[in-house]
Structures are given as C-alpha cells and as structure tokens.
Protein backbone atom coordinates (compact mmCIF):
# COMPACT_ATOMS: atom_id res chain seq x y z
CA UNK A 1 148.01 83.95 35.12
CA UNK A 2 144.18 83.29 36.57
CA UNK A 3 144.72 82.67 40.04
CA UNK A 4 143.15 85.04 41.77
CA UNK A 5 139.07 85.09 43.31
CA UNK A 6 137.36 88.60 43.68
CA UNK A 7 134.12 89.22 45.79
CA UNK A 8 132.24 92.43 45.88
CA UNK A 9 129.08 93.75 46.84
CA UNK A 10 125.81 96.01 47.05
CA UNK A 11 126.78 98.11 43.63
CA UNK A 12 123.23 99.38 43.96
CA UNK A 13 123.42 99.93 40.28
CA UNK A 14 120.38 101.92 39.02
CA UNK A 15 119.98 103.88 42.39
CA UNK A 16 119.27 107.47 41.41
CA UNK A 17 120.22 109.96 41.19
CA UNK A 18 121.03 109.30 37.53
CA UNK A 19 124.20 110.52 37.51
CA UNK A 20 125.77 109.70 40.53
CA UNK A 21 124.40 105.73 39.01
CA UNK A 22 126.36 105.85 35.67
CA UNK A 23 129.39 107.22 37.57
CA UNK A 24 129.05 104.16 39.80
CA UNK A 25 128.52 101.76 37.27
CA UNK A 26 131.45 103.57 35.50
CA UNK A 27 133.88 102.19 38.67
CA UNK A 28 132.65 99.18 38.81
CA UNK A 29 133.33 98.29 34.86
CA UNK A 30 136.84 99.73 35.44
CA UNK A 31 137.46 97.47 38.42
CA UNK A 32 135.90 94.63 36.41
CA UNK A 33 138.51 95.18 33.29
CA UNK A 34 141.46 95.44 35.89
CA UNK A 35 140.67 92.36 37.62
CA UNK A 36 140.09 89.85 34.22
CA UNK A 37 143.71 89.75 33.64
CA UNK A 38 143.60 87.65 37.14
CA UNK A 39 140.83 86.18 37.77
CA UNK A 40 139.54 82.91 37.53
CA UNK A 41 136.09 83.40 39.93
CA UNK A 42 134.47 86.44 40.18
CA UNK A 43 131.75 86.10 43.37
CA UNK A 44 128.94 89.19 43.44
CA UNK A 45 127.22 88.68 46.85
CA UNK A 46 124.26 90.48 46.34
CA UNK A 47 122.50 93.97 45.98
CA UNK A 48 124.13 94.20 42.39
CA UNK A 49 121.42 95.81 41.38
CA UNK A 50 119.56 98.62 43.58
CA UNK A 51 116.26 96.60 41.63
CA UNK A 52 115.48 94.07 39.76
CA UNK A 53 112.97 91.85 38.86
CA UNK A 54 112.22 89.58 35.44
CA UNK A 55 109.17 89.49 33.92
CA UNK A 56 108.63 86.77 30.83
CA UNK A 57 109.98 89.10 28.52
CA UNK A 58 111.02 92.49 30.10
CA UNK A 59 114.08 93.11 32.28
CA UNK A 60 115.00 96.57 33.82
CA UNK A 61 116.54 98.85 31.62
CA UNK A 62 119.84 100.13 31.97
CA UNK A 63 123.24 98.15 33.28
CA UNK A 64 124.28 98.03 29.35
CA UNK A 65 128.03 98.81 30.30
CA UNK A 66 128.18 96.46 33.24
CA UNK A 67 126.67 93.43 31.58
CA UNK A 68 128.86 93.59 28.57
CA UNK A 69 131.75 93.44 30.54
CA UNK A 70 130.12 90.32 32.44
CA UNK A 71 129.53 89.20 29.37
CA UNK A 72 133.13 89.30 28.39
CA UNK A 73 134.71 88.33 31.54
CA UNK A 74 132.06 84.90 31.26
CA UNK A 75 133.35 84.84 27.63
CA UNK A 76 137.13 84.86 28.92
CA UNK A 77 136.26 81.74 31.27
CA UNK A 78 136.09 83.62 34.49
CA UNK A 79 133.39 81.84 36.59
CA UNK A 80 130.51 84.31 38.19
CA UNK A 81 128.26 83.57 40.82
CA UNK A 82 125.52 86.13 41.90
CA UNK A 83 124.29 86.24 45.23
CA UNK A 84 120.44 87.32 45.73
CA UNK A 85 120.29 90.40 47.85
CA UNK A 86 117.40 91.96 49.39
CA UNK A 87 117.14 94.71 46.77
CA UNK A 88 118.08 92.06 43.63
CA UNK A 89 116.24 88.78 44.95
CA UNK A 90 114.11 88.28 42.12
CA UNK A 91 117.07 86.98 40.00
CA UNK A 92 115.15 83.97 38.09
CA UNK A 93 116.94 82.65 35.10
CA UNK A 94 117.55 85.95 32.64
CA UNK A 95 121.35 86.62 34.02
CA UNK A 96 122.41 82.84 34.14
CA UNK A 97 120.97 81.70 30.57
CA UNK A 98 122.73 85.16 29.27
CA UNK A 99 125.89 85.12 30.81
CA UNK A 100 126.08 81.47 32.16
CA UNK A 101 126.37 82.91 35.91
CA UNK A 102 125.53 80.49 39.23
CA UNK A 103 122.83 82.01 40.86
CA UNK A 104 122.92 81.47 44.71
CA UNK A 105 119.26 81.86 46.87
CA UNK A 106 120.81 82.18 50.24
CA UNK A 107 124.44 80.87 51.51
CA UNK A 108 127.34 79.07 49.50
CA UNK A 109 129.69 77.19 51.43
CA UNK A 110 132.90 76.95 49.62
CA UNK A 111 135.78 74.87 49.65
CA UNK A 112 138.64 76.35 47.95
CA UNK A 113 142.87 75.66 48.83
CA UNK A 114 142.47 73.77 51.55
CA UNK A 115 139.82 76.33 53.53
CA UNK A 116 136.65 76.80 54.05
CA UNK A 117 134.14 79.87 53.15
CA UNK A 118 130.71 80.41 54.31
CA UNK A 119 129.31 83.40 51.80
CA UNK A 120 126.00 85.05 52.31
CA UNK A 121 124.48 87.97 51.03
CA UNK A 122 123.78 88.60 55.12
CA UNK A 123 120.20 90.01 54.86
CA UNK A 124 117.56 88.37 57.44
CA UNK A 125 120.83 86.67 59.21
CA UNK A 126 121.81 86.85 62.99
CA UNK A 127 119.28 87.61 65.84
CA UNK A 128 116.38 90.23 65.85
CA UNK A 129 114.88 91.70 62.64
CA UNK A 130 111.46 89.80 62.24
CA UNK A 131 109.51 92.19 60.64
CA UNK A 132 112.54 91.78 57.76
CA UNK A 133 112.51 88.36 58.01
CA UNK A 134 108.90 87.81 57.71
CA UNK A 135 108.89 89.93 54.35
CA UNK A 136 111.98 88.27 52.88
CA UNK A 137 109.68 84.76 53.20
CA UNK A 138 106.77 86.84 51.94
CA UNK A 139 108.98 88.39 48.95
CA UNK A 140 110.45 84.88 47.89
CA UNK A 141 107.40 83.64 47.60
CA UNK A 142 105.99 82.48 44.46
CA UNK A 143 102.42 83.96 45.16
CA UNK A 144 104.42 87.17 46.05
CA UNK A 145 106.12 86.92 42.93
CA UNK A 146 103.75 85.46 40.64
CA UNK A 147 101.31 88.69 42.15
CA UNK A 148 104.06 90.96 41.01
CA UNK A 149 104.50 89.79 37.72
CA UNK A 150 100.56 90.70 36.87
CA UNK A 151 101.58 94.39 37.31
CA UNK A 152 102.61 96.71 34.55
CA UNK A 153 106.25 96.80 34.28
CA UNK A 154 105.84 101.16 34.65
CA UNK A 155 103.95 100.15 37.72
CA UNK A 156 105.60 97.87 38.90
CA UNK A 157 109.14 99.22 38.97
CA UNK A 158 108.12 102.51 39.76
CA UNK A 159 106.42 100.84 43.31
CA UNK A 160 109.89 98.79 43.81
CA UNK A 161 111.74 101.87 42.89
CA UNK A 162 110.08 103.98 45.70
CA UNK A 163 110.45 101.37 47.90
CA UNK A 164 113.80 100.52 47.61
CA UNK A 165 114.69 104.64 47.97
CA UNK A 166 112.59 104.27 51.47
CA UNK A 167 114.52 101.38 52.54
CA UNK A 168 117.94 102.50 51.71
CA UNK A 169 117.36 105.84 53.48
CA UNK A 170 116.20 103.69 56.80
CA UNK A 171 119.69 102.47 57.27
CA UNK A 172 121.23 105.72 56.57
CA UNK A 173 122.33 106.21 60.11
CA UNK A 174 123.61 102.78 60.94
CA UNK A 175 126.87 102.97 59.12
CA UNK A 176 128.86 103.16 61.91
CA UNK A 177 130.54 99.96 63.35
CA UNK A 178 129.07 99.03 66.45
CA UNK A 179 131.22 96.93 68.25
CA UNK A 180 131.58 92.55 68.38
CA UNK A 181 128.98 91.95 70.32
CA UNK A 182 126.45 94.13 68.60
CA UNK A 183 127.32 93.88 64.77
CA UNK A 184 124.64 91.17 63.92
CA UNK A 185 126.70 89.44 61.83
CA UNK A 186 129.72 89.21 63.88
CA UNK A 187 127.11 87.36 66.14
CA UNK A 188 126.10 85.03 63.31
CA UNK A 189 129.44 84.07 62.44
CA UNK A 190 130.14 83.71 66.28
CA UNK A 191 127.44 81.16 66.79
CA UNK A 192 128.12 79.43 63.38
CA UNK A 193 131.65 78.82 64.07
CA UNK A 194 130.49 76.88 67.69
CA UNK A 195 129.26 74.63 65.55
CA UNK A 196 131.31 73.89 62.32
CA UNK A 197 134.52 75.33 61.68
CA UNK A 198 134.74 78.28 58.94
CA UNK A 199 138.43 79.86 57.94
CA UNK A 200 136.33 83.08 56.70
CA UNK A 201 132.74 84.33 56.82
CA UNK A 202 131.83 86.73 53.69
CA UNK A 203 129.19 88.96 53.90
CA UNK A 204 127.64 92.10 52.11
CA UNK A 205 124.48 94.26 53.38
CA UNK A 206 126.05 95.82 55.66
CA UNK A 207 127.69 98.99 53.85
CA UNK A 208 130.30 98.70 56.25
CA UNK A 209 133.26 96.90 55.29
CA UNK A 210 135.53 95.29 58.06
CA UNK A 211 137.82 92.51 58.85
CA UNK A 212 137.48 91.15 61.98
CA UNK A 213 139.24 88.09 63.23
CA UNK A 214 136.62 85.46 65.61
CA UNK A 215 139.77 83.23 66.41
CA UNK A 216 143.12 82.60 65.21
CA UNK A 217 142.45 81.16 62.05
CA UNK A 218 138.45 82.42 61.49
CA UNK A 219 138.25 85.75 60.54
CA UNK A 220 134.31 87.49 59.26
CA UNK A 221 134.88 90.28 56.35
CA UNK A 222 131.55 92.74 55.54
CA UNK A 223 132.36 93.81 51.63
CA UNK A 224 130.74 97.10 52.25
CA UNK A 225 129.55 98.68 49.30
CA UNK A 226 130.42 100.87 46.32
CA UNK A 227 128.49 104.34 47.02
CA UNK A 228 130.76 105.35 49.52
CA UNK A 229 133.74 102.58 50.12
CA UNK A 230 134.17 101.09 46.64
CA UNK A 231 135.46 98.17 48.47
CA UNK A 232 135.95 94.68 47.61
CA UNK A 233 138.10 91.55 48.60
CA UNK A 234 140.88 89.28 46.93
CA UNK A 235 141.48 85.25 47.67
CA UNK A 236 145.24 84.46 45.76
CA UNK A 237 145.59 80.97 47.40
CA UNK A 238 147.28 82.37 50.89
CA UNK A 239 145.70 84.97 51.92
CA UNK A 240 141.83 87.08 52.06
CA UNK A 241 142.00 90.68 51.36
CA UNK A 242 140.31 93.83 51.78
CA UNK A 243 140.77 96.29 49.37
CA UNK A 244 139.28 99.67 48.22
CA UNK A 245 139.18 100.35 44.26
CA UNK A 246 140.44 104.08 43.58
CA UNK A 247 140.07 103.76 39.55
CA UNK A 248 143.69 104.97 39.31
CA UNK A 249 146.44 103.64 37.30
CA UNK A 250 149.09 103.09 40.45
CA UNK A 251 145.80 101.03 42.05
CA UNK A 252 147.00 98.08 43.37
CA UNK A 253 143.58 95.71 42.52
C-alpha cells in the first residue's frame, strides 16, 4: 500500500572523491528501491546534486544509477518534487520534462492530512549571512546564468566544481548543533510560526539532522545529509519521522 511520504536531502552526488561518490550514490539507490514499495511522494529538498547546471544540450555526466531509479519510481506513480539547493540551483527544465518531477525555486507550503508543512531547501534563510544572500540573488539571475551558459561546459564545470569543493570545506567545522537560539533556522521557524501556524518546518543545508519541537504541536526537522548521517524522514498520515538508512536488510525504512 502507497501511503507513505519520504524527504531527504544534500546527497551531494558527484562530490569527489570518485569513489567515496559512487558508494554514496550506491545508498541512496538502495534506499530509493526500499522505499517504492510505500511511497506515494517522494520530496528531495535540495543539494541532490553536489553540481549541476543545464546547458541547451549538455547535462553533467554521471548520476546514471540514481536517475534510472527516479525514472522508475516516476514510472510507478510516485510523485517527486526537487528542491533547488545552493549547490543544484540551476535546475531549469532537463529533470522535470525527463522524469515529470515538480521543481520548487524556494519554499513549498504543503497541506497534507489535516497539517501543515513549510519545506525549504534552508539556504539564505534566517538572520545574518548577506554576503550568501547577495550571491544566491546574483546566481539566480538570468544574466548570471545566461553568462554561464557562454562558457565551455570543461570550463565551466571544472570552475563550479572547484568552487563547490571550497564551499563545502568552509562549513566543515560547523557541524555541531549549536543550541535554539543560535541554529539559524530554529530562529526562522521561530519567527515564522509568530506569524502563521506550521505543524512542521523541513529543512536541509544544514548537514545536521535534528528534531526539535518550537511548541506542542510545531516541531522544525534539519534532514542532514548523506556523507556522514544518511538520514532522511517519513510522513505515514500520524506521525513525522527521523530516520537514518543503514542499507541493511533488518533496516527499518
């Protein structure tokens, strides 16, 4: 029976080394054939990819496993939405002609048995960050993107590739959880919920995954990631999970 909505995060899929990636993308496909037997949404909130951008007629190579199992999950009626990240926001139309995904530019607010979800990728949310900020606007832009496009995809990909290795090793040291009142999201979540009521925040970005409640029936979850947690969360109806995928046979998905 297909009653059961999955949401996972920041695979970084294509982040070298190489073999460290095709073990990762080797998880994920296993957690992705457990979970079809159930599912009946399948929610990827961003930084699915550790890069990716579409030119008119190139994509990055690679991902072969993992999109021919989204391509059969799509194929077994299992709705998928994709979240832009800040590593995967130049998602244009390749992924949702192909595999008939939604494709989701910032925050989805969701409705779904009788509560109410507020989902965001997380990047360039909650207070401070402006350098980050301004560069998201800058990276969205068309010119940025248009700019982009007129390099060579070697060139190109190489630069984002570099980049992307730069960025991720910035944040190495902030993977520890730093309390309520200074986990930025936790703050956004905080200050969303004085103004509209949400049963659960969902966020991604921050590598960290945790489940904390804001009140006694609004509670934020951070996905964390699948380099280090392989950890994602479950929605049967009743209750929000999260769970860590061990790629066993006893795992419980």
């Amino acid at each position: 029976m297909r009653d059961k909505v999955y949401f996972a995060s920041d695979f970084h899929l294509g982040v070298s080394p190489s073999s460290s990636a095709r073990e990762r993308e080797r998880l994920v496909v296993s957690w992705l054939e457990a979970i079809k037997h159930d599912a009946k949404a399948l929610y990827l909130v961003g930084d699915i990819f550790d890069f990716w951008f579409e030119y008119n007629t190139v994509v990055p190579k690679g991902y072969i496993r993992f999109l021919g199992k989204l391509a059969e999950l799509a194929d077994l009626g299992i709705e998928i939405t994709l979240f832009k990240g800040n590593h995967d926001m130049w998602m244009f139309s390749y992924l949702k002609d192909e595999l008939n995904t939604r494709i989701i530019d910032d925050e989805l607010i969701l409705k779904m048995d009788g509560k109410k979800f507020y989902i965001h990728h997380g990047d360039g949310l909650g207070p401070g960050d402006r350098k980050y900020k301004f560069l998201k606007t800058f990276f969205r832009s068309r010119a940025c993107q248009w700019l982009f496009a007129r390099l060579h995809p070697n060139l190109g990909i190489g630069i984002a590739q570099r980049w992307s290795k730069h960025s991720r090793a910035a944040n190495d040291e902030k993977e520890k959880f730093l309390g309520n009142e200074k986990e930025w999201l936790i703050q956004f979540a905080t200050y969303e919920l004085q103004k509209e009521h949400y049963d659960y925040f969902i966020f991604g970005h921050r590598h960290l995954p945790y489940d904390v409640s804001l009140s006694e029936n609004s509670r934020v979850i951070n996905l964390g990631e699948w380099m280090n947690h392989y950890t994602y969360a479950t929605w049967d109806g009743l209750t929000l999970q999260l769970k860590s995928w061990a790629a066993t046979p006893s795992t419980d998905q």
